[in-house]
C-alpha atoms as a PDB file:
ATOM      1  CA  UNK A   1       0.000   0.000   0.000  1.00  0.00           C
ATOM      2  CA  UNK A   2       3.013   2.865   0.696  1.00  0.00           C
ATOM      3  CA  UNK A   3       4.086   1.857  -2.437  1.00  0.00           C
ATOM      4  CA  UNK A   4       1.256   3.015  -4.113  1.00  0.00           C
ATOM      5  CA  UNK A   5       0.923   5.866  -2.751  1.00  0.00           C
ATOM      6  CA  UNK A   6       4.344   6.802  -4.736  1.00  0.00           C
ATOM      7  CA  UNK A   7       3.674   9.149  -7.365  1.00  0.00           C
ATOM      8  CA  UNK A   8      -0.200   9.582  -7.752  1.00  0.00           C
ATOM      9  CA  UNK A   9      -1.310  12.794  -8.858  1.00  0.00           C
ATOM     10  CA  UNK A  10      -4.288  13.570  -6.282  1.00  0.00           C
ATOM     11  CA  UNK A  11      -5.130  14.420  -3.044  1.00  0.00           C
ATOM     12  CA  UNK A  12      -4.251  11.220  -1.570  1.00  0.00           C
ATOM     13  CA  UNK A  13      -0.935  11.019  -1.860  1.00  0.00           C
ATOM     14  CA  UNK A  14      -0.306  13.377   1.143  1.00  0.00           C
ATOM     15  CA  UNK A  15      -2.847  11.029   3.042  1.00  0.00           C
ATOM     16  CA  UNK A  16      -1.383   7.928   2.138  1.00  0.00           C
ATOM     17  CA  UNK A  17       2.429   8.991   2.990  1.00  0.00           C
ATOM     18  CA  UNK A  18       1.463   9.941   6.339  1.00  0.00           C
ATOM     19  CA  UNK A  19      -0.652   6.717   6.980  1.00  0.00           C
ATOM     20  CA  UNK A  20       2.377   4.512   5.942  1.00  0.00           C
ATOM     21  CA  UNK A  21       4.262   7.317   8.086  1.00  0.00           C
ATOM     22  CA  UNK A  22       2.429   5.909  11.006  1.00  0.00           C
ATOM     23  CA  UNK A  23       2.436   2.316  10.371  1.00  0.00           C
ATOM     24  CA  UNK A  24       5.979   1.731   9.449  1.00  0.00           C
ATOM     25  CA  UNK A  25       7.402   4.288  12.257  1.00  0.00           C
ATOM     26  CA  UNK A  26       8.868   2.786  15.259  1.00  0.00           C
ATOM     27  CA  UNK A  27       6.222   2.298  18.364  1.00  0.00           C
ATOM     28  CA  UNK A  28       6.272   5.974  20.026  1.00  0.00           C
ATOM     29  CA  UNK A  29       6.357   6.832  23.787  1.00  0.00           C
ATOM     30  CA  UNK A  30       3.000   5.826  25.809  1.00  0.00           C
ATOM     31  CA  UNK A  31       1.660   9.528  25.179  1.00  0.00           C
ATOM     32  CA  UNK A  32       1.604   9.172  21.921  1.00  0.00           C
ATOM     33  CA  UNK A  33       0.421   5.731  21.427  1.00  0.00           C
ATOM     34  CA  UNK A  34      -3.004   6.851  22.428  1.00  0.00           C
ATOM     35  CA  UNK A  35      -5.942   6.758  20.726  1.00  0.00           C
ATOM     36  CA  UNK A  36      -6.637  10.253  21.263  1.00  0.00           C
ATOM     37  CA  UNK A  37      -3.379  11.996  19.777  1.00  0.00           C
ATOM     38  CA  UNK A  38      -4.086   9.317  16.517  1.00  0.00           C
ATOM     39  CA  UNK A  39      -7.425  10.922  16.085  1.00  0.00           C
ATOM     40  CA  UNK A  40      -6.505  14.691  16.210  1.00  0.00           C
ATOM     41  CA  UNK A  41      -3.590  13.305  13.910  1.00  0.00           C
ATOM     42  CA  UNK A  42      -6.127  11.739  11.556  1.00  0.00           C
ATOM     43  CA  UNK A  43      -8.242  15.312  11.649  1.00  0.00           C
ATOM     44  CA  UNK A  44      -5.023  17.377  10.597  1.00  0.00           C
ATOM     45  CA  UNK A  45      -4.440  14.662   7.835  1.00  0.00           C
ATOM     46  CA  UNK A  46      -8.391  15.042   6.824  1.00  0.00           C
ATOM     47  CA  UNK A  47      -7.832  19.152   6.963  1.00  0.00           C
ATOM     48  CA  UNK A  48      -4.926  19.060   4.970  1.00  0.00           C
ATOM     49  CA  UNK A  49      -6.194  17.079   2.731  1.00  0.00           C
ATOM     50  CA  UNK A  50      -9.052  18.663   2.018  1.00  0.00           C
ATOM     51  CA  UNK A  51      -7.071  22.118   2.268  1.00  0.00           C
ATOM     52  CA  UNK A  52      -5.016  20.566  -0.874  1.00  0.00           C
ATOM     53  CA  UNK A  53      -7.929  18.852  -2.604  1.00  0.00           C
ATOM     54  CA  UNK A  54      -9.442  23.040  -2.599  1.00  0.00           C
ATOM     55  CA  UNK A  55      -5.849  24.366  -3.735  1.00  0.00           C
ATOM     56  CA  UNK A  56      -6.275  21.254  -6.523  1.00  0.00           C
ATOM     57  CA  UNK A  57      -9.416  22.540  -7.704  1.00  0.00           C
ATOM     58  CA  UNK A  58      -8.541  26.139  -7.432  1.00  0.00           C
ATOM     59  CA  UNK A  59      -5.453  25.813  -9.479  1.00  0.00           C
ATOM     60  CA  UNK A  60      -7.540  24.173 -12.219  1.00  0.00           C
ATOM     61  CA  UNK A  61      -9.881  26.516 -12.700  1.00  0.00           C
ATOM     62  CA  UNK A  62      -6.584  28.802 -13.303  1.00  0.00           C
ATOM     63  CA  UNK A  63      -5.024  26.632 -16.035  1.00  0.00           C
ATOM     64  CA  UNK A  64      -8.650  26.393 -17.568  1.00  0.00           C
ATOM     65  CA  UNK A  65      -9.287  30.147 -17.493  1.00  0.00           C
ATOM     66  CA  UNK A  66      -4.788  30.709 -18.754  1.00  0.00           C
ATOM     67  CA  UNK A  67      -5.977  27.913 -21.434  1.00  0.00           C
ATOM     68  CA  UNK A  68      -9.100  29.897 -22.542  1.00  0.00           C
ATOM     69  CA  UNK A  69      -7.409  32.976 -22.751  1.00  0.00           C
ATOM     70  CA  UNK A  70      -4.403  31.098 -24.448  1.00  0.00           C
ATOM     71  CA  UNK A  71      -6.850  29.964 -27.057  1.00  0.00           C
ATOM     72  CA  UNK A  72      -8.448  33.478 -27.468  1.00  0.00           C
ATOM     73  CA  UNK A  73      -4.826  35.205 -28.128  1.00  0.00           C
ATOM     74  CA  UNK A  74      -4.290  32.113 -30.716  1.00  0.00           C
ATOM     75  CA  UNK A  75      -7.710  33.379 -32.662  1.00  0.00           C
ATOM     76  CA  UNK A  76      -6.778  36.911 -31.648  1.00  0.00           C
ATOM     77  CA  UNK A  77      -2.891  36.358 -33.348  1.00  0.00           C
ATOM     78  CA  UNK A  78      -4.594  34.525 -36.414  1.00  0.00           C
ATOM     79  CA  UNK A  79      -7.362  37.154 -37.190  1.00  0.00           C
ATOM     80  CA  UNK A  80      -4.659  39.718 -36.713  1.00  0.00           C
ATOM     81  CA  UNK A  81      -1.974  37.752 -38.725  1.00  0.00           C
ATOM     82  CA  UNK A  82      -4.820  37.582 -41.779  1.00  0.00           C
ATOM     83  CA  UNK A  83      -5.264  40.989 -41.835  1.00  0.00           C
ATOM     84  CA  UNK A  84      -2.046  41.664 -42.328  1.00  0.00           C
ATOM     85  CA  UNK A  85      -1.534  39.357 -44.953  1.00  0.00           C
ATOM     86  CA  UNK A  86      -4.369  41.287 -47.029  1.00  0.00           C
ATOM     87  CA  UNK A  87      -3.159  44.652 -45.455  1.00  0.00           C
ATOM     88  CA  UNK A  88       0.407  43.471 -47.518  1.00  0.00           C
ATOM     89  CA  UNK A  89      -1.123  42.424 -50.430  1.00  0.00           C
ATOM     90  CA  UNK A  90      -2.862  45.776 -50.858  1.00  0.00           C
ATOM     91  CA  UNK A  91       0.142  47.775 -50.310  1.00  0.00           C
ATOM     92  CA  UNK A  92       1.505  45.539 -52.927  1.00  0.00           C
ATOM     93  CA  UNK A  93      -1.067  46.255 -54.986  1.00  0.00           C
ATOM     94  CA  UNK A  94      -0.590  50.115 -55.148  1.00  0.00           C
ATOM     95  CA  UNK A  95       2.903  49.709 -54.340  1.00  0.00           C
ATOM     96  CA  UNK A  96       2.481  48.508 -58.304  1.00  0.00           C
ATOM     97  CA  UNK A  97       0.244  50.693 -59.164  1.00  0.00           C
ATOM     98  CA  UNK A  98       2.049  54.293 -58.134  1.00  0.00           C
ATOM     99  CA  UNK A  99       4.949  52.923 -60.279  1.00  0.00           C
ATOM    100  CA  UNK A 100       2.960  52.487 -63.668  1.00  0.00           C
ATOM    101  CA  UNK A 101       1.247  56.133 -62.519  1.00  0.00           C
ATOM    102  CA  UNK A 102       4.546  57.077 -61.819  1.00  0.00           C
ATOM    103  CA  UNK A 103       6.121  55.863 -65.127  1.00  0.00           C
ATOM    104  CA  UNK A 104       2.803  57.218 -67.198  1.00  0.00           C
ATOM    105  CA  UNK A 105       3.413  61.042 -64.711  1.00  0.00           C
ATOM    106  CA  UNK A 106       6.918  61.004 -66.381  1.00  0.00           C
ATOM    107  CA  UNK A 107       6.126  60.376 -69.986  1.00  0.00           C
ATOM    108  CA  UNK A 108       3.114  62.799 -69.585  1.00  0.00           C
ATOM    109  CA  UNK A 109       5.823  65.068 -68.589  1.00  0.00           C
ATOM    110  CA  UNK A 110       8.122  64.602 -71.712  1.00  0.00           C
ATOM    111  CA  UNK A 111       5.527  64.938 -73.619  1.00  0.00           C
ATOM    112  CA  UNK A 112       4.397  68.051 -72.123  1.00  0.00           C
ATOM    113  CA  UNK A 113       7.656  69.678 -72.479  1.00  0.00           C
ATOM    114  CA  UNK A 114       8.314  68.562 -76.166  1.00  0.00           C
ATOM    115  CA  UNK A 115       4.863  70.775 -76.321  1.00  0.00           C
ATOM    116  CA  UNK A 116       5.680  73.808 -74.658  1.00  0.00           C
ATOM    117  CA  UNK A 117       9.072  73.453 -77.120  1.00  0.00           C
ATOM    118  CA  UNK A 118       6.752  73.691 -80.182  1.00  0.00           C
ATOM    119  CA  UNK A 119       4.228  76.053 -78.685  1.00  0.00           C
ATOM    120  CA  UNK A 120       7.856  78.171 -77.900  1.00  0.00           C
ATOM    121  CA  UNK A 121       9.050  77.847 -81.309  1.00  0.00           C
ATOM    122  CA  UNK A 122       5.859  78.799 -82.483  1.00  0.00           C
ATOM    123  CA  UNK A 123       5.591  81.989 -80.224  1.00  0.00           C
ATOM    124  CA  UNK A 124       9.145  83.150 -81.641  1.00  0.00           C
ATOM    125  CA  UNK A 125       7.770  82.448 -85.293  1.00  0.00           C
ATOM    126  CA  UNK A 126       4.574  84.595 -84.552  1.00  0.00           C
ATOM    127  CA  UNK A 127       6.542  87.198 -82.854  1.00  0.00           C
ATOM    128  CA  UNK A 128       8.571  87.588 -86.309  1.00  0.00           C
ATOM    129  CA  UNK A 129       5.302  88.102 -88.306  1.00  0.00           C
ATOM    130  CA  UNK A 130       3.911  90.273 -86.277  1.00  0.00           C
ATOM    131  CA  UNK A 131       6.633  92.563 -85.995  1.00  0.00           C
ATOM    132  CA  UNK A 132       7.084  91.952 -89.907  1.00  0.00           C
ATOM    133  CA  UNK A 133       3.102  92.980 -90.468  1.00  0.00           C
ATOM    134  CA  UNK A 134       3.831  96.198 -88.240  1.00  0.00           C
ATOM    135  CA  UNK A 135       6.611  97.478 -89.821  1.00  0.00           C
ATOM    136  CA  UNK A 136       4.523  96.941 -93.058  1.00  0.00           C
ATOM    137  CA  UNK A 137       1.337  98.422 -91.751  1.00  0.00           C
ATOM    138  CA  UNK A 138      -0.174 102.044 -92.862  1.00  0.00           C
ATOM    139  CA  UNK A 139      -0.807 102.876 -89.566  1.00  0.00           C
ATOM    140  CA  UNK A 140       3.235 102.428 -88.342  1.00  0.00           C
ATOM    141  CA  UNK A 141       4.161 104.280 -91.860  1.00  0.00           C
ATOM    142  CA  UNK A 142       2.000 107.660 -90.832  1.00  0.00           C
ATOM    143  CA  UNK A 143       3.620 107.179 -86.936  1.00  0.00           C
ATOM    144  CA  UNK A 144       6.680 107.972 -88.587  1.00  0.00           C
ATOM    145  CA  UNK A 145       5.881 110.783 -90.381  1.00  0.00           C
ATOM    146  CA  UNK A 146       4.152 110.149 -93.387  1.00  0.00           C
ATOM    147  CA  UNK A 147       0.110 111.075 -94.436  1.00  0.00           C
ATOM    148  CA  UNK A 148      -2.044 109.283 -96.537  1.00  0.00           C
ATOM    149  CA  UNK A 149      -4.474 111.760 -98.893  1.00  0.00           C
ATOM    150  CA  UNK A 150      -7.891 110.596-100.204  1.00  0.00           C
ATOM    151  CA  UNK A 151     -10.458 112.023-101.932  1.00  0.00           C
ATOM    152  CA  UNK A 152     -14.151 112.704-101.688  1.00  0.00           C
ATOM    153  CA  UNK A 153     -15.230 109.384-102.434  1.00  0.00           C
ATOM    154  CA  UNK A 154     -12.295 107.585-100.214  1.00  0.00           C
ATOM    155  CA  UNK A 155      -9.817 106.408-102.355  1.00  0.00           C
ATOM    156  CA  UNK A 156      -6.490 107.407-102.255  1.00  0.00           C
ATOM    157  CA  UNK A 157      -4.976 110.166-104.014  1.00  0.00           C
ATOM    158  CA  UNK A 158      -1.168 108.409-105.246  1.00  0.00           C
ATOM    159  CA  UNK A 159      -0.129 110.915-107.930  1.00  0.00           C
ATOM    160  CA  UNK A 160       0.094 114.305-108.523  1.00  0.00           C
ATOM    161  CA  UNK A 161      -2.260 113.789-111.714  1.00  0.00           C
ATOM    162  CA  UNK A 162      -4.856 113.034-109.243  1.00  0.00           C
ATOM    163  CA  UNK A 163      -4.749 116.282-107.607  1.00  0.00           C
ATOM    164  CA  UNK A 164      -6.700 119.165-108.999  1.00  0.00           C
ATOM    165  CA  UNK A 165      -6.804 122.451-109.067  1.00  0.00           C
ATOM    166  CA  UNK A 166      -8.811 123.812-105.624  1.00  0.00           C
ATOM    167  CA  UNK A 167     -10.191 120.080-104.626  1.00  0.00           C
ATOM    168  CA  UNK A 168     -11.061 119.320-101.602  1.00  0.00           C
ATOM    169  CA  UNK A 169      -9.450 116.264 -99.997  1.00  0.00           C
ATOM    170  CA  UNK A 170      -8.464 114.854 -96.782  1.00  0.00           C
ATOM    171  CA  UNK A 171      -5.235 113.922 -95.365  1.00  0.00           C
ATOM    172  CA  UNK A 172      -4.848 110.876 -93.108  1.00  0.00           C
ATOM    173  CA  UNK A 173      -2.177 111.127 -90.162  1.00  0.00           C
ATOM    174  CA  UNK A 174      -1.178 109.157 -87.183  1.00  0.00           C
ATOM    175  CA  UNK A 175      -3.351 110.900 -85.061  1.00  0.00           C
ATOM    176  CA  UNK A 176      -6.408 111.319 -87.291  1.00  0.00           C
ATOM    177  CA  UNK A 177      -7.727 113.457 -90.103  1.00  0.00           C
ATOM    178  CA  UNK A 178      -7.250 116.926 -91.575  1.00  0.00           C
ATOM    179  CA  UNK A 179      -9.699 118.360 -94.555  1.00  0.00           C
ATOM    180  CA  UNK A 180      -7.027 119.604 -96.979  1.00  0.00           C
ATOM    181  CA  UNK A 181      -7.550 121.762-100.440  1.00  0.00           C
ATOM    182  CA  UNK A 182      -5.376 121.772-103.559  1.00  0.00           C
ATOM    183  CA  UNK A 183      -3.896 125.192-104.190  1.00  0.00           C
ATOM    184  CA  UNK A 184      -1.783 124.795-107.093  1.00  0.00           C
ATOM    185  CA  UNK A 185      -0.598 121.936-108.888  1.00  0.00           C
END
């Protein structure tokens, strides 16, 4: 029986070690050996043991409730783990995506600035004409000087054969009009 007791997992191991305590030990001293002191022995072994058999029960409600909440961090680490797996594979995604925007921003650009070259060159060759056209135009020719005559009916007078003896005409400048006569030819 005190071989048995070796070892077991429970309650009863205590209880068992003492009782083969008591029946292998060597006969006590005549106070001891009363029935008395084995009882209130007995009760301290009951006490203890049911003392340990509480602390037994206790501590597994504790490894129950550490295994529940061990299992709840495991969904809690899985759930987390998967969305951070998709939270990747999106970054991926438009990690891809900002490079062909990227690459299509930069030939935009090139193409925007072989644009403004033309539109430049073309500028310059307007610029040209224009000045060209004013340098040609009436209007720049009386600025510097010179007046245009027409007659009555608006056509221009351009030689002296067309001017007459006291006719009326008028005389374009920069600045406007003058009513002119002929005096003498």
């Amino acid at each position: 029986m005190c071989r048995q007791a070796v070892g077991r997992p429970d309650g009863w191991t205590v209880l068992l070690s003492l009782l083969c305590f008591l029946l292998l030990a060597p006969p006590l001293a005549a106070q001891d050996t009363s029935l008395e002191a084995s009882r209130r022995r007995l009760q301290e072994i009951r006490r203890e043991r049911d003392r340990l058999e509480q602390q037994q029960e206790r501590l597994q409600g504790q490894v129950h409730d550490v295994n529940d909440e061990l299992s709840n961090l495991e969904r809690q680490r899985e759930s987390t783990q998967r969305i951070v797996n998709e939270i990747e594979h999106q970054i991926g995604g438009l990690a891809n995506q900002l490079d062909r925007s990227s690459a299509e921003l930069i030939l935009a650009e090139d193409n925007l600035a072989e644009r403004r070259a033309v539109l430049e060159r073309r500028r310059q060759q307007l610029a040209r004409l224009a000045a060209q056209l004013d340098a040609l135009s009436p209007l720049r020719v009386l600025q510097r000087g010179y007046a245009v005559p027409t007659g009555t009916d608006g056509h221009v007078l351009k030689r002296r054969a067309e001017f007459a003896p006291d006719m009326p005409f008028t005389l374009r400048v920069a600045d406007g009009s003058i009513a002119a006569r002929v005096e003498s030819r």
